[in-house]
C-alpha atoms as a PDB file:
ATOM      1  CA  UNK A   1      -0.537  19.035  -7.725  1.00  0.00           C
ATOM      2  CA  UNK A   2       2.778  17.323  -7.109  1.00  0.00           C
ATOM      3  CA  UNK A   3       3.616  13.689  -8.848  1.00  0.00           C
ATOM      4  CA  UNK A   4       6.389  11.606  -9.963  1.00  0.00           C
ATOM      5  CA  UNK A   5       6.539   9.403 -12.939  1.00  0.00           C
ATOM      6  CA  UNK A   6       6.815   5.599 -13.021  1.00  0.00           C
ATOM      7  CA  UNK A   7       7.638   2.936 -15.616  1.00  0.00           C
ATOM      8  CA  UNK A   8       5.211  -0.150 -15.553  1.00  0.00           C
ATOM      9  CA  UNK A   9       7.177  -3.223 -13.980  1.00  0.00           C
ATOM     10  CA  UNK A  10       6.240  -6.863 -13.575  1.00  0.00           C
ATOM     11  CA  UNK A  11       2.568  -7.760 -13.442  1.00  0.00           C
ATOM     12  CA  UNK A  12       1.524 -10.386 -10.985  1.00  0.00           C
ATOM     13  CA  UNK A  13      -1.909 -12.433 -10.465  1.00  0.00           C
ATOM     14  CA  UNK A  14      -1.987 -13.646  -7.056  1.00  0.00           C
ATOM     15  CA  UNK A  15      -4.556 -15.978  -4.935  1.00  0.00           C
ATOM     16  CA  UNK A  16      -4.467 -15.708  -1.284  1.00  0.00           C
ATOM     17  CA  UNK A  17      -4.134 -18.403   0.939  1.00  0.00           C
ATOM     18  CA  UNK A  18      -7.520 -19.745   2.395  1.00  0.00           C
ATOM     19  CA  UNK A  19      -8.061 -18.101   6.273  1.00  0.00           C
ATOM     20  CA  UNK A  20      -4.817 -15.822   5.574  1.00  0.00           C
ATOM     21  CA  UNK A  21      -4.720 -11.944   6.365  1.00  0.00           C
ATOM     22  CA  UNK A  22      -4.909 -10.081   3.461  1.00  0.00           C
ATOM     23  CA  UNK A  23      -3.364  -6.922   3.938  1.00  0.00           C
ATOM     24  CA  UNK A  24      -0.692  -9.318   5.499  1.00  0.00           C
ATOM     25  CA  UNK A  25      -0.701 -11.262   2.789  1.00  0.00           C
ATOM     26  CA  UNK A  26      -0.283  -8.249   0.080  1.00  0.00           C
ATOM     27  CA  UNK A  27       2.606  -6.663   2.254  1.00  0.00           C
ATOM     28  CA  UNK A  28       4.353 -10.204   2.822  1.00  0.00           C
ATOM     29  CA  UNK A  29       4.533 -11.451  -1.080  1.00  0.00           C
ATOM     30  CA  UNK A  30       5.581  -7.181  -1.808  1.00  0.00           C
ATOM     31  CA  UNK A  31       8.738  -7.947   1.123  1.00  0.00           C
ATOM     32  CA  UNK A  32       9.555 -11.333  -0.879  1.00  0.00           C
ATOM     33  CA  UNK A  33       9.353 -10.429  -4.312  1.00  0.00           C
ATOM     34  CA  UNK A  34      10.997  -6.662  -3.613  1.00  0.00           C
ATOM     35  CA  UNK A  35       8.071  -4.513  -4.627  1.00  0.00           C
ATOM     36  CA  UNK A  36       8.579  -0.970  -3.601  1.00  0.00           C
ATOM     37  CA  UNK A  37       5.827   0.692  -5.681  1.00  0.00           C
ATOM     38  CA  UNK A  38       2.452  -1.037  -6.931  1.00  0.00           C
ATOM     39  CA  UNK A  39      -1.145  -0.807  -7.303  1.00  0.00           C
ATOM     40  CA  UNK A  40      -3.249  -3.704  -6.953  1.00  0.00           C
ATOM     41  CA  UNK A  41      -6.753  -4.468  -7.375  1.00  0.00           C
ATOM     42  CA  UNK A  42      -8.771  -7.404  -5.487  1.00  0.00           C
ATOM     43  CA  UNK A  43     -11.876  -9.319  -5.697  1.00  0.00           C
ATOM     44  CA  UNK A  44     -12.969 -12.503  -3.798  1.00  0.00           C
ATOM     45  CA  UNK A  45     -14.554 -12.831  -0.582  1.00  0.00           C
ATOM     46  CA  UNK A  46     -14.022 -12.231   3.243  1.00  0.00           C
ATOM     47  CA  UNK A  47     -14.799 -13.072   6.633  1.00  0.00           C
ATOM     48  CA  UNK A  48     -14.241 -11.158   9.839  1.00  0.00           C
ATOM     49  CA  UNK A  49     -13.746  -7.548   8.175  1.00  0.00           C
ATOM     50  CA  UNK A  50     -12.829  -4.380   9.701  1.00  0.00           C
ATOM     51  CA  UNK A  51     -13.067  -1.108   7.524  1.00  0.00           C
ATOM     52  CA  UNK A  52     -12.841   2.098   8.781  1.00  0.00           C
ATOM     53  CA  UNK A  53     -13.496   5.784   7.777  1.00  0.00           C
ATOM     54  CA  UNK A  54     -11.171   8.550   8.630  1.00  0.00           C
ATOM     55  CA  UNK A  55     -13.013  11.457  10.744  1.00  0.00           C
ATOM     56  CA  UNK A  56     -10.992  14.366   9.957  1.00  0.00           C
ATOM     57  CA  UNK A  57     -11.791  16.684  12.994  1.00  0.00           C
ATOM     58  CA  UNK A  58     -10.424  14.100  15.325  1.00  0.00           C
ATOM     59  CA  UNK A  59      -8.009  13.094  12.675  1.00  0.00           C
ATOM     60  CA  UNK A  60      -8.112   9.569  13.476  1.00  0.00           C
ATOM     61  CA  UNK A  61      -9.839   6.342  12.054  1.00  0.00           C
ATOM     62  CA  UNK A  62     -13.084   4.961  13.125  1.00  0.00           C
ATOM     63  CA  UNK A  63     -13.403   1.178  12.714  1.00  0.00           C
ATOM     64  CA  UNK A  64     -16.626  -0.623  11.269  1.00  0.00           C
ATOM     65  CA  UNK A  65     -15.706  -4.304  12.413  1.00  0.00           C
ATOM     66  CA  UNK A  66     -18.248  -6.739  10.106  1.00  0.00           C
ATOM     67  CA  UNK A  67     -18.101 -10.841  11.104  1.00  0.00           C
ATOM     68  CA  UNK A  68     -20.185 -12.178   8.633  1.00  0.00           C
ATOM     69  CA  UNK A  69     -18.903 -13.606   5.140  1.00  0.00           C
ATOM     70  CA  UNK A  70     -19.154 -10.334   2.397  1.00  0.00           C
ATOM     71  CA  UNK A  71     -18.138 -10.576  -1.176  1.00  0.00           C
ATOM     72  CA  UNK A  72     -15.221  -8.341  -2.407  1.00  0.00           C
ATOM     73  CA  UNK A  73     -16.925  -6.149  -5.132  1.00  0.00           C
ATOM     74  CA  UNK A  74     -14.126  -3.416  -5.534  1.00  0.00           C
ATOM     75  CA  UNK A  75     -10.991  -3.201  -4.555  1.00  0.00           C
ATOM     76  CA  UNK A  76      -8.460  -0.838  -5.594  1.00  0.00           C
ATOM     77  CA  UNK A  77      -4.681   0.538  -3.656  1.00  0.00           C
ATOM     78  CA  UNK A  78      -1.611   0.818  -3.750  1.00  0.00           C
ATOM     79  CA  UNK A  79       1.766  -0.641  -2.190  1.00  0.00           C
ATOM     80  CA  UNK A  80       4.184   2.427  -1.047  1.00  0.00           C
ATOM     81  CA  UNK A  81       6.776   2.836   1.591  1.00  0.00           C
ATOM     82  CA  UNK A  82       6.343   3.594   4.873  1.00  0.00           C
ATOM     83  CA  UNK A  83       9.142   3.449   8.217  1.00  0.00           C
ATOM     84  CA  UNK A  84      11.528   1.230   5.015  1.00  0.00           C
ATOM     85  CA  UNK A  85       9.128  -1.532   4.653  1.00  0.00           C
ATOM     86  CA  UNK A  86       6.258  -2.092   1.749  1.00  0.00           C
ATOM     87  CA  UNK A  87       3.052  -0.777   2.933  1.00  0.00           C
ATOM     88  CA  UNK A  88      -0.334  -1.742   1.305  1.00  0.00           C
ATOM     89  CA  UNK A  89      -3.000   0.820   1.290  1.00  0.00           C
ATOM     90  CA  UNK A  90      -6.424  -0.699   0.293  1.00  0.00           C
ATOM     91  CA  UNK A  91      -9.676   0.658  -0.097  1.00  0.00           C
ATOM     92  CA  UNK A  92     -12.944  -2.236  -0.830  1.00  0.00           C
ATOM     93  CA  UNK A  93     -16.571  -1.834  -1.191  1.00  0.00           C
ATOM     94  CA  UNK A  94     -17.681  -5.094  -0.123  1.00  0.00           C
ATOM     95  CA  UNK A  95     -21.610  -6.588  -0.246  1.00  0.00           C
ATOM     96  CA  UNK A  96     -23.428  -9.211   1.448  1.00  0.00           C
ATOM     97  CA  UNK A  97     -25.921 -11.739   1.202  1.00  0.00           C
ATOM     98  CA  UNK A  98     -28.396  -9.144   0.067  1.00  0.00           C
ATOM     99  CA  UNK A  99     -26.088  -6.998  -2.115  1.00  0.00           C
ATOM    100  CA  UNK A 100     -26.063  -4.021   0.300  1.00  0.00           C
ATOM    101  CA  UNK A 101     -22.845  -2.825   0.306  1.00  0.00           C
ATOM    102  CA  UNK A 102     -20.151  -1.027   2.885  1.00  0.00           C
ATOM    103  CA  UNK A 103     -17.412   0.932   1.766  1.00  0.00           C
ATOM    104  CA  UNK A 104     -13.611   2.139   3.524  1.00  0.00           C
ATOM    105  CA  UNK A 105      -9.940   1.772   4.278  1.00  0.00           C
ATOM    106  CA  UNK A 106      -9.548  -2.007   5.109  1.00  0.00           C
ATOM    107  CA  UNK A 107      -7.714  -2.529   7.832  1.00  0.00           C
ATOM    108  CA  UNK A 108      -8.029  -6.129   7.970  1.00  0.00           C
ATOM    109  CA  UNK A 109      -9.889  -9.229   6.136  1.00  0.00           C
ATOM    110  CA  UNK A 110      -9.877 -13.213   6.833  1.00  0.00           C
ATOM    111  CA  UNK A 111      -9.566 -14.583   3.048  1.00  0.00           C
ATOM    112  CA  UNK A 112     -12.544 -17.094   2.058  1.00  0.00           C
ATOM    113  CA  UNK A 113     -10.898 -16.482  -1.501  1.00  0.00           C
ATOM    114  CA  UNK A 114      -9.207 -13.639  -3.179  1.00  0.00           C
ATOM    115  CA  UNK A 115      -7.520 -12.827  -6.305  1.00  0.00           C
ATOM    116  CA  UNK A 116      -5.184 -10.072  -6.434  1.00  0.00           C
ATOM    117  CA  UNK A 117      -3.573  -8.242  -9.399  1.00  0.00           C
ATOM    118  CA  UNK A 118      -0.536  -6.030  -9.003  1.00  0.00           C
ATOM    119  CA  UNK A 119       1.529  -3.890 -11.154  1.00  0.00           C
ATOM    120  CA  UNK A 120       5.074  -3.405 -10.496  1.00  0.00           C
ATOM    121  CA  UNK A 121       5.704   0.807 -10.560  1.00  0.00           C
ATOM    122  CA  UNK A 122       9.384   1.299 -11.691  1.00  0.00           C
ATOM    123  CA  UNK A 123      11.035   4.544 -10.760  1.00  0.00           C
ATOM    124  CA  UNK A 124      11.752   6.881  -7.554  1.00  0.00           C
ATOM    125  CA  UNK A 125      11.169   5.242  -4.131  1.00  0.00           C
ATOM    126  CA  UNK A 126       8.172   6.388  -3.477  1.00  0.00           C
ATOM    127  CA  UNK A 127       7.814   6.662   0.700  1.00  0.00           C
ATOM    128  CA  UNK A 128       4.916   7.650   3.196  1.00  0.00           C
ATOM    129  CA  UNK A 129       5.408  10.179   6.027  1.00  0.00           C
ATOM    130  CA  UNK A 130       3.550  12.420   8.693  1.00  0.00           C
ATOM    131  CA  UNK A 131       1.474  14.752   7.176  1.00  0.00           C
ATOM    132  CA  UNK A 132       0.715  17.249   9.551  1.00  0.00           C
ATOM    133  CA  UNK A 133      -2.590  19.137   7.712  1.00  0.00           C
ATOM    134  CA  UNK A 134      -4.336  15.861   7.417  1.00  0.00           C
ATOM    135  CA  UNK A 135      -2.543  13.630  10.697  1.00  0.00           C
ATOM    136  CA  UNK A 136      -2.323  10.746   7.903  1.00  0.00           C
ATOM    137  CA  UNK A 137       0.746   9.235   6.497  1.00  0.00           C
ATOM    138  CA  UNK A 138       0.702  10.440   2.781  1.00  0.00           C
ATOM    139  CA  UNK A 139       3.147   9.948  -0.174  1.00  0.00           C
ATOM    140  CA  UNK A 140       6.348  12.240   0.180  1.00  0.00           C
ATOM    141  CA  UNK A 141       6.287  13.185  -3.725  1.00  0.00           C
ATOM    142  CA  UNK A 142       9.997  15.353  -3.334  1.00  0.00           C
ATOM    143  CA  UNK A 143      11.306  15.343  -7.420  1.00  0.00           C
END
């Protein structure tokens, strides 16, 4: 297992704006406060979802698209680089009206409310690039 060690930077608590994008709205505040490295956690509540799972024969992702209002039960990722810009990678398991819940990569959410907490990771740029195994874009962790 390769890895690279980080110093704990600035901790931020965050609300999104109401109707905003919230991947959009994780990578945007990263650009304007100059977060390179971070892992967040989320919890609030969407509308107009899309999650996906990654099929690894075909080595792409398969979207779930959900338009109904779901409650953010878990969410957990991290911000990276990836082409020199912050990149937010962000996995939820979110519930509905009757607590069944769906689990994946978010791709996209419309806020009804969220709260976000990220921590600052101090050290070596930490940058995503082709991984040819796996056809994702994973952490480059060169020492």
């Amino acid at each position: 297992m390769k890895s690279l060690h980080y110093r704990i930077g600035r901790m931020f608590l965050c609300r999104a704006d109401y109707h905003s994008e919230l991947i959009d709205s994780i990578t945007d505040f990263a650009k304007m406060k100059k977060i390179k490295m971070a892992v967040l956690s989320v919890i609030g509540a969407v509308d107009d979802t899309t999650i996906a799972y990654y099929d690894h024969e075909k080595q792409e992702y398969q979207k779930i698209v959900l338009k109904k209002p779901l409650e953010i039960s878990s969410a957990w990722g991290n911000v990276s680089m990836k082409d020199g810009r912050p990149f937010a990678h962000v996995h939820a398991v979110l519930s509905d009206e009757r607590g069944r819940t769906i689990a994946g990569h978010l791709v996209s959410a419309t806020v009804f409310a969220a709260e976000i907490h990220l921590l600052e990771l101090i050290g070596k740029r930490l940058e995503r690039e082709h991984d040819p195994t796996t056809g994702l874009s994973l952490w480059s962790l060169k020492t």
